[in-house]
N, C-alpha and C. Protein backbone atom coordinates (compact mmCIF):
# COMPACT_ATOMS: atom_id res chain seq x y z
N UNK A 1 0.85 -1.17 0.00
CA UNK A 1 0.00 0.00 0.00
C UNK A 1 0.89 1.23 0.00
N UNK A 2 0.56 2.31 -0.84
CA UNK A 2 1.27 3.60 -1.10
C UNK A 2 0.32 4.74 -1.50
N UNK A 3 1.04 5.66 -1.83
CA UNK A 3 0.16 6.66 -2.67
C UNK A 3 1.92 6.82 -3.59
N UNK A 4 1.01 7.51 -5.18
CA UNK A 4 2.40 7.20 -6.06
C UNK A 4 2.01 8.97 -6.05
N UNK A 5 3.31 9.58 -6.70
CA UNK A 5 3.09 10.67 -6.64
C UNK A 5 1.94 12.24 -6.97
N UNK A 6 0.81 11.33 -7.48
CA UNK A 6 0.23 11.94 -7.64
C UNK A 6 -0.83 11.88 -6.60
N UNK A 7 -0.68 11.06 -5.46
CA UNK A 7 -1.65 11.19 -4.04
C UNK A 7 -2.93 10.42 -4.66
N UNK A 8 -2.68 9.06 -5.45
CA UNK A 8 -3.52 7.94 -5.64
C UNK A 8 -3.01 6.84 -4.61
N UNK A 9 -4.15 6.55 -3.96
CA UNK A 9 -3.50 5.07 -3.55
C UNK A 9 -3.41 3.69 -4.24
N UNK A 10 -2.10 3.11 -3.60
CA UNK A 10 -2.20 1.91 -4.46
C UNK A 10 -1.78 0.95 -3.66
N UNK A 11 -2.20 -0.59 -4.29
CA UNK A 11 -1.76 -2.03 -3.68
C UNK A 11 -0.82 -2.42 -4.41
N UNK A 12 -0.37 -3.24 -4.69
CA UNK A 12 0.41 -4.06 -5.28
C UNK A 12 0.44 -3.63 -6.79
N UNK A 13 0.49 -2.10 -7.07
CA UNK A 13 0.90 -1.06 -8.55
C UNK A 13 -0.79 -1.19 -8.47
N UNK A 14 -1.40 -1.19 -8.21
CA UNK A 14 -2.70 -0.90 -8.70
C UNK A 14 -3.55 -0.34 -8.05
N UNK A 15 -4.23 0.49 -8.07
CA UNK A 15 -5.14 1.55 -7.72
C UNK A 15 -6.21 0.90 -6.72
N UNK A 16 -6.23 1.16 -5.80
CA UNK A 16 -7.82 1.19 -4.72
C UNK A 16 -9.07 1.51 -5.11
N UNK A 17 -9.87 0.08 -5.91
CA UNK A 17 -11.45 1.13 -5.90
C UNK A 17 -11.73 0.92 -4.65
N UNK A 18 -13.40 1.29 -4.73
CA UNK A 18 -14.14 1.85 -3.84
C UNK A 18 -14.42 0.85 -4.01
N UNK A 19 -15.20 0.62 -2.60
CA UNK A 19 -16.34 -0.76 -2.11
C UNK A 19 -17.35 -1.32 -2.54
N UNK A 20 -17.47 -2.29 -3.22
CA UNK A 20 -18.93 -2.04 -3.87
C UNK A 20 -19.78 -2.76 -3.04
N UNK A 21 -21.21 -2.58 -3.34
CA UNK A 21 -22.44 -3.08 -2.47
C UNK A 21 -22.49 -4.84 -2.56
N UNK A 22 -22.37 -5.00 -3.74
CA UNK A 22 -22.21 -6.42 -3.79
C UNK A 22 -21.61 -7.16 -3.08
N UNK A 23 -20.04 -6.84 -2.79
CA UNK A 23 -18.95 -7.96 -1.92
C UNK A 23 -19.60 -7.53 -0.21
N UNK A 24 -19.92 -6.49 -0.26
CA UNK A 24 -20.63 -6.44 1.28
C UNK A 24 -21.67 -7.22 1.54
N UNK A 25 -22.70 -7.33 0.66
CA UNK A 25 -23.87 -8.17 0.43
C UNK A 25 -23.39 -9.59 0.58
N UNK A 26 -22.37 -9.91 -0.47
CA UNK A 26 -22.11 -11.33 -0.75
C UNK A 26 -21.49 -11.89 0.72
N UNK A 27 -20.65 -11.05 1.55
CA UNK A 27 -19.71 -11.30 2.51
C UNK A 27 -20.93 -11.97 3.78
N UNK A 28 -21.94 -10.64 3.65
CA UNK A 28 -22.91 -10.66 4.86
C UNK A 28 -23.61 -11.80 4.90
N UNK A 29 -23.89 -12.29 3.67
CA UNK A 29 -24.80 -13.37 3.27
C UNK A 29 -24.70 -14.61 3.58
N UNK A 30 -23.17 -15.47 3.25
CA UNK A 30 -22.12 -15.89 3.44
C UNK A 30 -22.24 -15.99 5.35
N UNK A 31 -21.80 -15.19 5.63
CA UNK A 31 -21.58 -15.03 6.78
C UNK A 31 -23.16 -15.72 7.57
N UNK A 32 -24.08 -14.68 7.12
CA UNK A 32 -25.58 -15.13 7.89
C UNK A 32 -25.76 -16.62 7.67
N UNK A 33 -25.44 -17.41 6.54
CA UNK A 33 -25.67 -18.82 6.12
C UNK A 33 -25.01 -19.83 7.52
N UNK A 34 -23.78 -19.01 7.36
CA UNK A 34 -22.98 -19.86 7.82
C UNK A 34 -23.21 -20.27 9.62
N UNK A 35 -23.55 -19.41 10.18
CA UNK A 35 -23.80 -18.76 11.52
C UNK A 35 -25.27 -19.63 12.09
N UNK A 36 -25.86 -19.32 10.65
CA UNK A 36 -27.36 -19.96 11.06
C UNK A 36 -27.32 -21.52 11.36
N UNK A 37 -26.16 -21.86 10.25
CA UNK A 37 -26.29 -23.58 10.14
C UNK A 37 -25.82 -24.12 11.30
N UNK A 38 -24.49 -22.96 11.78
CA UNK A 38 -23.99 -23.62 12.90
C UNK A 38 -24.71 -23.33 14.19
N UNK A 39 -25.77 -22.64 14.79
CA UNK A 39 -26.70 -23.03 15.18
C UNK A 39 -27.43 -23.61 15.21
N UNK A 40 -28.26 -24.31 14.07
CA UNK A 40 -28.50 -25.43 14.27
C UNK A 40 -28.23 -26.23 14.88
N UNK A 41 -26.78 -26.79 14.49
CA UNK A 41 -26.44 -27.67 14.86
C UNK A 41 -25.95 -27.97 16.53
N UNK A 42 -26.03 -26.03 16.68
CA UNK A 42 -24.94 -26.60 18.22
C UNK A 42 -25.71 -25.04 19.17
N UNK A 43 -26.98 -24.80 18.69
CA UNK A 43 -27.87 -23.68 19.88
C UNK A 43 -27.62 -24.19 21.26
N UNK A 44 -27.62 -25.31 21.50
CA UNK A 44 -28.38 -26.09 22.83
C UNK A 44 -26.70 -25.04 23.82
N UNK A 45 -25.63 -25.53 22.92
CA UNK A 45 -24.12 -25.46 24.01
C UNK A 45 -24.07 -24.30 23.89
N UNK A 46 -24.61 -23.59 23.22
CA UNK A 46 -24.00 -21.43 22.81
C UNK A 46 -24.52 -20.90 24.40
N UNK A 47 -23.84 -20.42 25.31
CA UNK A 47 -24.16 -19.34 26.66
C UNK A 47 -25.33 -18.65 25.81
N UNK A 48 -26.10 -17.90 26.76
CA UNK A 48 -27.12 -16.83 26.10
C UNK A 48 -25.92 -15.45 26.20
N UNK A 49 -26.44 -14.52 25.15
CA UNK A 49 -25.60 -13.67 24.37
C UNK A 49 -25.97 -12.61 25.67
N UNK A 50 -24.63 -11.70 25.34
CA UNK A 50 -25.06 -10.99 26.02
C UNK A 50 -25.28 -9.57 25.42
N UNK A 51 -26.53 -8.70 26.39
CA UNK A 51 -27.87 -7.64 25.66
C UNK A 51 -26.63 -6.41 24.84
N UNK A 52 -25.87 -6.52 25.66
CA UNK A 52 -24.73 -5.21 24.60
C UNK A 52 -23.67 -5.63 24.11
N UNK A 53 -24.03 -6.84 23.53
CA UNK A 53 -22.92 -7.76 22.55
C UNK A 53 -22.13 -6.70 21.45
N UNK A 54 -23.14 -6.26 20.69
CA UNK A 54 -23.21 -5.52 19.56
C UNK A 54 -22.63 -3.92 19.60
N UNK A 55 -22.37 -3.92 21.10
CA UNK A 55 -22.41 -1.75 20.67
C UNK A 55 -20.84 -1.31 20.66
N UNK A 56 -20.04 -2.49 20.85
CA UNK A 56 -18.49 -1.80 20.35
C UNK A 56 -18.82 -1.34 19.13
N UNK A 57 -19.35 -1.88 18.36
CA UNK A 57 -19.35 -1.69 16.47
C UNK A 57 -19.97 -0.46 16.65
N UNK A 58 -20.91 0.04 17.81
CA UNK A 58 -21.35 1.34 17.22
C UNK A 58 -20.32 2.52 18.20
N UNK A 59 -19.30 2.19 19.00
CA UNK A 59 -18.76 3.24 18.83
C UNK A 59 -17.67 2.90 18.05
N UNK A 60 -16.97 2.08 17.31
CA UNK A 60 -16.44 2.18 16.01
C UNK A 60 -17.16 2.84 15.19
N UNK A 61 -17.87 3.09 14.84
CA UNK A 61 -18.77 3.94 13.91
C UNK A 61 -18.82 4.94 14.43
N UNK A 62 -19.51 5.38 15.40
CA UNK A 62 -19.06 6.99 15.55
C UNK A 62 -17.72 7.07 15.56
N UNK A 63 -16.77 6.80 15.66
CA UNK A 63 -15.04 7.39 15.60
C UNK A 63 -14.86 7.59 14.14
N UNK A 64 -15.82 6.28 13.52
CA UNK A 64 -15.29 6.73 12.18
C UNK A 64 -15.71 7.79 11.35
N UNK A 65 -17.13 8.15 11.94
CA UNK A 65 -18.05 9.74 11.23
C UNK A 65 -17.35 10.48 11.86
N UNK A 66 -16.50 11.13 12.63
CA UNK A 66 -15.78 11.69 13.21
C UNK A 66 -14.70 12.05 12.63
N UNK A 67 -14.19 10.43 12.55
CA UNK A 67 -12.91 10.91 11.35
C UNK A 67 -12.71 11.39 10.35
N UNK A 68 -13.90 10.78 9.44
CA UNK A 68 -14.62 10.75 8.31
C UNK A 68 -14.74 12.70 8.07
N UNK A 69 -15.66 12.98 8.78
CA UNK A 69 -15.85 14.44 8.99
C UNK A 69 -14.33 15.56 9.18
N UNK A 70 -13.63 14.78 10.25
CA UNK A 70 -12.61 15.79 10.00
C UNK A 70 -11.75 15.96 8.78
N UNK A 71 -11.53 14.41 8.24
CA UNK A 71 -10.71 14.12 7.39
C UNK A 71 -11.30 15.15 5.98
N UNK A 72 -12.35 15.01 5.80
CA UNK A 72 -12.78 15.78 4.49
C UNK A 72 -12.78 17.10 4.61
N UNK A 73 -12.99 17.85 5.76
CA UNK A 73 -12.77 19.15 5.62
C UNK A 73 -11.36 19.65 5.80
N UNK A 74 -10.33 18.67 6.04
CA UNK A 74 -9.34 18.64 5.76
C UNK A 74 -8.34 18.08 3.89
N UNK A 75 -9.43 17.92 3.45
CA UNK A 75 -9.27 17.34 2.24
C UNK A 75 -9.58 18.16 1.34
N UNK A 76 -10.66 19.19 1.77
CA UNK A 76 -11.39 20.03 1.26
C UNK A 76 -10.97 21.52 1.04
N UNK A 77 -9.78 21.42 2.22
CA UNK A 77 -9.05 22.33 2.50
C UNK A 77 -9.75 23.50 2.73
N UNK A 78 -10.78 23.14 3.96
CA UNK A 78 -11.50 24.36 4.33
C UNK A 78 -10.68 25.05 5.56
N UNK A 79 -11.40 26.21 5.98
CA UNK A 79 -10.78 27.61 6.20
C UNK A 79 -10.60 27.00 7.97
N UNK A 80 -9.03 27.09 8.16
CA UNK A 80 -8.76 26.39 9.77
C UNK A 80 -8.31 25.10 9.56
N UNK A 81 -8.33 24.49 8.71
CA UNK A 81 -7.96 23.07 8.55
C UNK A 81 -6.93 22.98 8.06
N UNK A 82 -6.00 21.68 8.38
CA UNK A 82 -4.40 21.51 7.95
C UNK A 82 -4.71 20.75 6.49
N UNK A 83 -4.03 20.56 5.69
CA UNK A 83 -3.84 19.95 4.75
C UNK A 83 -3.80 18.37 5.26
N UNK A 84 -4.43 17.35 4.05
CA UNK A 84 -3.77 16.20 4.47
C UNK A 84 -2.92 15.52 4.11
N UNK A 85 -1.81 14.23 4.64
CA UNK A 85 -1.41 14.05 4.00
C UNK A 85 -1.62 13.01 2.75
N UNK A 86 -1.03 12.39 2.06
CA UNK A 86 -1.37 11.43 1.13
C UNK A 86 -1.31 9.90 2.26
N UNK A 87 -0.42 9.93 3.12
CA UNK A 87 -0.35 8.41 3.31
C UNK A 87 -1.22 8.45 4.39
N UNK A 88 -1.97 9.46 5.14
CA UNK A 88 -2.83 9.71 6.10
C UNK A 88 -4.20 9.23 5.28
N UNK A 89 -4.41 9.64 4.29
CA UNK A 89 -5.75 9.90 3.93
C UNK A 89 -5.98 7.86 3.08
N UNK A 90 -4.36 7.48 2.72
CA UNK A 90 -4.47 6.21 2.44
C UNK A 90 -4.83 5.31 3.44
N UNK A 91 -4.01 5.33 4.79
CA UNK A 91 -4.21 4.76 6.14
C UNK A 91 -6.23 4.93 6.19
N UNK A 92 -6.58 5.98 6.56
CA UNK A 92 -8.04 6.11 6.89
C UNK A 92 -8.83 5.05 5.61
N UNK A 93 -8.48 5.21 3.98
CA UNK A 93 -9.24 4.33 3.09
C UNK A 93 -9.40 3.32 4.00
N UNK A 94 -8.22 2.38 3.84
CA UNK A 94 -7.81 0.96 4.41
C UNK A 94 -8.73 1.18 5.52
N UNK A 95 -8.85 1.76 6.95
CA UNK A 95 -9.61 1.17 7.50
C UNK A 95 -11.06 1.27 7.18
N UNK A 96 -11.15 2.26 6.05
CA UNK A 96 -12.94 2.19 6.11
C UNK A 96 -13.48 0.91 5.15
N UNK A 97 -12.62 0.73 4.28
CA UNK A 97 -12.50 -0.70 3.36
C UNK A 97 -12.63 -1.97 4.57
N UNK A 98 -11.80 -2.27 5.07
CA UNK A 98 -12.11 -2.70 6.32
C UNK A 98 -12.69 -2.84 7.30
N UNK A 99 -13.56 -2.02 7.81
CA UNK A 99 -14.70 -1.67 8.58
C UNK A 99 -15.95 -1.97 7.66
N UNK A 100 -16.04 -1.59 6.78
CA UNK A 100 -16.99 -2.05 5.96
C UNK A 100 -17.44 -3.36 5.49
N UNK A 101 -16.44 -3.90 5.50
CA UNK A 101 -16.15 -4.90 5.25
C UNK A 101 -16.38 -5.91 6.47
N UNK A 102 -16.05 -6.24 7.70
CA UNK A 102 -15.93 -6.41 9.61
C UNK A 102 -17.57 -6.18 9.30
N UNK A 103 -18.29 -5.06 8.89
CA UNK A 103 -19.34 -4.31 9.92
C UNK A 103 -20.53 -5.67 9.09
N UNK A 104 -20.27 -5.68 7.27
CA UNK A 104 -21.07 -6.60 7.01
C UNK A 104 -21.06 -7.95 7.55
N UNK A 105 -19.50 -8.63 7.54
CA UNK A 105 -19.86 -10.00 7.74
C UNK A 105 -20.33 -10.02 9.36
N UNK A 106 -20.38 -8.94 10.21
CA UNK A 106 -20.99 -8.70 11.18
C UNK A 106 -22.12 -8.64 11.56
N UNK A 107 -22.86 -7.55 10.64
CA UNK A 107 -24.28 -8.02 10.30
C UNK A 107 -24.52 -9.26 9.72
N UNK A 108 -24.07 -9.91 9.07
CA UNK A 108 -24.52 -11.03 8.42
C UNK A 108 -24.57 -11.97 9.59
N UNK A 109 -23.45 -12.17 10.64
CA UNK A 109 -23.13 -12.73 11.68
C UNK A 109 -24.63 -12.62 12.25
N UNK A 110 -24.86 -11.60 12.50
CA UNK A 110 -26.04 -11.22 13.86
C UNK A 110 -27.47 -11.64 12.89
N UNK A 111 -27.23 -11.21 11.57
CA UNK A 111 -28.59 -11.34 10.92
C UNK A 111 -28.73 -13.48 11.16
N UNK A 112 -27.79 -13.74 10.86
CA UNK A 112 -27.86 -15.55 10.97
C UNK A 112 -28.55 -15.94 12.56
N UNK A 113 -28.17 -15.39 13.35
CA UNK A 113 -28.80 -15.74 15.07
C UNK A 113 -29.98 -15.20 14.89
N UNK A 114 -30.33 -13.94 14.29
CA UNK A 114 -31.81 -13.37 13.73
C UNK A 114 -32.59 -14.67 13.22
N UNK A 115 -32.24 -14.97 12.16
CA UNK A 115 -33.07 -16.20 11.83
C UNK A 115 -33.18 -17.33 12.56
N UNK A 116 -32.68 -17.69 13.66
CA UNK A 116 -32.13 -18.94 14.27
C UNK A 116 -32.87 -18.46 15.07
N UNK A 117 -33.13 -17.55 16.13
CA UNK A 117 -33.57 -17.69 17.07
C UNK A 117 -35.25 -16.95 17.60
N UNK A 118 -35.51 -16.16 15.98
CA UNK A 118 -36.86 -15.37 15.69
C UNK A 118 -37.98 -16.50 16.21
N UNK A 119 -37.93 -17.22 15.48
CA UNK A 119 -38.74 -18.39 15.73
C UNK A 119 -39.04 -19.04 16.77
N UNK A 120 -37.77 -19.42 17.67
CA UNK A 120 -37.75 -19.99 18.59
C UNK A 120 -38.01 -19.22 19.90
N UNK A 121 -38.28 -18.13 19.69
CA UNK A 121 -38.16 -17.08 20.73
C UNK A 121 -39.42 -17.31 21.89
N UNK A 122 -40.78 -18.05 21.41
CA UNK A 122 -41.91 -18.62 21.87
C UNK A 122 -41.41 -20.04 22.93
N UNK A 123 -40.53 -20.43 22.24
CA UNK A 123 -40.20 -21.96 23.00
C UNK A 123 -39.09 -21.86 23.60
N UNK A 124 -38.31 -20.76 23.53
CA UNK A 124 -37.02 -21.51 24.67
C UNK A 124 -36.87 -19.28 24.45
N UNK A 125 -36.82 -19.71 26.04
CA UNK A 125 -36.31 -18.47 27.10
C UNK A 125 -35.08 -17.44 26.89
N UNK A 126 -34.01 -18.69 25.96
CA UNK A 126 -33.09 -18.19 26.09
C UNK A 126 -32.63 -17.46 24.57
N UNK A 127 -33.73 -18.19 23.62
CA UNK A 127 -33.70 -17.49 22.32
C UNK A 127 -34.58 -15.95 22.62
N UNK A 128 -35.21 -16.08 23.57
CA UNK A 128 -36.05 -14.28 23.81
C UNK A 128 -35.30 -13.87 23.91
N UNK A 129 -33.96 -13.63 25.10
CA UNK A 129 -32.96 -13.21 25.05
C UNK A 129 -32.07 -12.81 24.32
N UNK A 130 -31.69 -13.44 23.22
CA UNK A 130 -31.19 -13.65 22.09
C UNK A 130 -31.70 -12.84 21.14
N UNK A 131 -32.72 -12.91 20.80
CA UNK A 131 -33.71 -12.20 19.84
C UNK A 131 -33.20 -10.42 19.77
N UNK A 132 -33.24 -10.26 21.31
CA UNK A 132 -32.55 -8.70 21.70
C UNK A 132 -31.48 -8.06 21.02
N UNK A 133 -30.45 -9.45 21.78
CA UNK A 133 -29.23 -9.16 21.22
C UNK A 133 -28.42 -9.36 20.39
N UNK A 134 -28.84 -9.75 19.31
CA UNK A 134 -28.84 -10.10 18.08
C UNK A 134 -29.43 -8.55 17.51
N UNK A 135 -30.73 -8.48 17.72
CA UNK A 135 -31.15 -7.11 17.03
C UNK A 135 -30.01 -5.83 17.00
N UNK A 136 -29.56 -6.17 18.68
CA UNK A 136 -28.40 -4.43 18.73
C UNK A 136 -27.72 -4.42 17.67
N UNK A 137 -27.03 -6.04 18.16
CA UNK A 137 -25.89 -6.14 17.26
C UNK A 137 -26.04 -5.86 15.35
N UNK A 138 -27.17 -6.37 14.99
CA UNK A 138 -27.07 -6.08 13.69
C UNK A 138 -27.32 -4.92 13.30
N UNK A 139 -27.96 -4.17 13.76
CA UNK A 139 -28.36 -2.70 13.92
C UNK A 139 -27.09 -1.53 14.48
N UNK A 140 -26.26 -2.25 15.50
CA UNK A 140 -25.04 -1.49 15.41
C UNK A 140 -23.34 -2.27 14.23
N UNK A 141 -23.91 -3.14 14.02
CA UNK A 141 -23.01 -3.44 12.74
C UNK A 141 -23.09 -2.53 11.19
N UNK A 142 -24.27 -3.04 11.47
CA UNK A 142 -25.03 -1.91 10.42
C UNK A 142 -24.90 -0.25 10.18
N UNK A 143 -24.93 0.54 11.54
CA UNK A 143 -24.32 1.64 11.43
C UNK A 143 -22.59 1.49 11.24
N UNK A 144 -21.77 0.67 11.54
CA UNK A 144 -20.55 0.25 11.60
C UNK A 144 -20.17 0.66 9.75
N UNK A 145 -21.01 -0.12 9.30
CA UNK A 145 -20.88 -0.67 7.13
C UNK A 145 -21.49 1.33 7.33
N UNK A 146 -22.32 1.74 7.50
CA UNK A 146 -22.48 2.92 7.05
C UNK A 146 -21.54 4.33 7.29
N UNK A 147 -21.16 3.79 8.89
CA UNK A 147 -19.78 5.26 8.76
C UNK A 147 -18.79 5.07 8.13
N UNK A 148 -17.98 3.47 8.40
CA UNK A 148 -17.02 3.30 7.37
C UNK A 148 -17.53 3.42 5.22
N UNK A 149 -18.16 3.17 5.00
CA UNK A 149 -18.68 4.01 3.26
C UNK A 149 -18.58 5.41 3.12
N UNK A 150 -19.02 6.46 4.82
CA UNK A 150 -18.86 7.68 4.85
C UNK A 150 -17.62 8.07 4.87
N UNK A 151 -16.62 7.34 5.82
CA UNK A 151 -15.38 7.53 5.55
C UNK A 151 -14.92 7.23 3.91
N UNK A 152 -14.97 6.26 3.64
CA UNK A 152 -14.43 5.87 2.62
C UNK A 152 -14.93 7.07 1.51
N UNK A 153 -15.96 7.78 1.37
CA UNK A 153 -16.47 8.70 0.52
C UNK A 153 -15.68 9.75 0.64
N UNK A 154 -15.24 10.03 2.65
CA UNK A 154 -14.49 11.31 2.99
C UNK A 154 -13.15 11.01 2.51
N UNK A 155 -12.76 10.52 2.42
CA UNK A 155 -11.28 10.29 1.16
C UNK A 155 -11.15 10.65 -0.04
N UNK A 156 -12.10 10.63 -0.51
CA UNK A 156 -12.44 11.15 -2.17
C UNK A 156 -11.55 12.59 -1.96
N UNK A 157 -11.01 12.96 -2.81
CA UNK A 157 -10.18 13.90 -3.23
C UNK A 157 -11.31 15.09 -4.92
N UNK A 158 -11.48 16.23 -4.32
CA UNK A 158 -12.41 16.47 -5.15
C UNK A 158 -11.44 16.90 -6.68
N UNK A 159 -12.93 16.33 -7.50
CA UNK A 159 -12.03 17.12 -9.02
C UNK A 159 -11.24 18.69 -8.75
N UNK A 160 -10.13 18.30 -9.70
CA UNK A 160 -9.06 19.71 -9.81
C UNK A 160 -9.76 20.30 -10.87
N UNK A 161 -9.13 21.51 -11.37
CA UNK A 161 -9.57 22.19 -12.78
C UNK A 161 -8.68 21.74 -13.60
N UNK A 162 -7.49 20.96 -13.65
CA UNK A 162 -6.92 20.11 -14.93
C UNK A 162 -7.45 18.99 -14.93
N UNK A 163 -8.04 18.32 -13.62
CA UNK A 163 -8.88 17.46 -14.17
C UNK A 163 -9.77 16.75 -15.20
N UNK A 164 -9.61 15.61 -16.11
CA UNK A 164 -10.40 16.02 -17.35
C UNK A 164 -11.97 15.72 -16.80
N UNK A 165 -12.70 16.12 -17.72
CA UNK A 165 -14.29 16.07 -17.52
C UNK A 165 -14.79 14.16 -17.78
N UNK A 166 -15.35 13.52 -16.81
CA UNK A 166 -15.62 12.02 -17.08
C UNK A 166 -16.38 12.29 -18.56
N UNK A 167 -16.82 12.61 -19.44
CA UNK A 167 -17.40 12.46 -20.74
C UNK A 167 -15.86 12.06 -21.31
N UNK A 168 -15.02 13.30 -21.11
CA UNK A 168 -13.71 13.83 -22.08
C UNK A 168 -12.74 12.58 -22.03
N UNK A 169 -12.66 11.55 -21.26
CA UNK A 169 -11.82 10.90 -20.86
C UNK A 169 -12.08 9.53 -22.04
């Protein structure tokens, strides 16, 4: 990971896209399958969860709208703000690529005990329980995938005026 001199980041010579909805989808999905089956198979031995399983992920998420926020008006080079640097603003991508990434198969995680234990929530005591905390959690995973995309957006570097026009290119 670098930025080459023109303050692009890159991996292995090649450029960083952006996140797309799909591999988050596919990751979460994946993840929920997987989570569910293995409940099945093994609910009876799982401890009951506990009710604030889920809310580290949401103050990871606020740190990251935070960052997110400073970072762009630092990017933006508004009035009071330092410049940023290139390997600063690469560091922040990486973790929002990452967080985004954590926050889905996270949700997907919590959405799989969602299905596993919705049902059962009538017959066993300990899936009511469950039912709860499962909800935080996917609901603060979920804000997790949304500040890290905000970050990842607050990295964007806005068009220059030599910039060419996306038609012109």
């Amino acid at each position: 990971m670098g930025a080459d001199r023109d303050g692009e980041v890159t991996v292995n010579g090649g450029p960083v896209t952006f996140t797309r909805a799909r591999d988050l989808v596919a990751a979460g999905v994946i993840a929920a399958v997987l989570v569910n089956l293995l409940l099945q198979l093994s609910y009876g031995d799982v401890p009951t969860l506990p009710q604030a399983a889920g809310t580290t992920l949401l103050v990871f998420a606020i740190t990251e709208v935070v960052l997110g926020t400073t970072l762009r008006a630092r990017i933006l080079r508004r009035p009071g703000a330092r410049p940023v640097q290139p390997l600063t603003a690469a560091k922040a991508l990486v973790l929002a690529k990452a967080s985004s990434l954590a926050g889905a198969i996270t949700a997907g995680a919590w959405l799989g005990v969602l299905g596993y234990v919705l049902p059962q929530r009538s017959l066993l005591q300990s899936a009511a329980s469950d039912t709860v905390a499962a909800s935080i959690g996917a609901v603060c995973a979920g804000a997790l995938v949304g500040a890290a995309l905000w970050l990842e957006y607050c990295c964007r570097t806005p068009d220059g005026p030599d910039d060419p026009e996306p038609e012109d290119v």
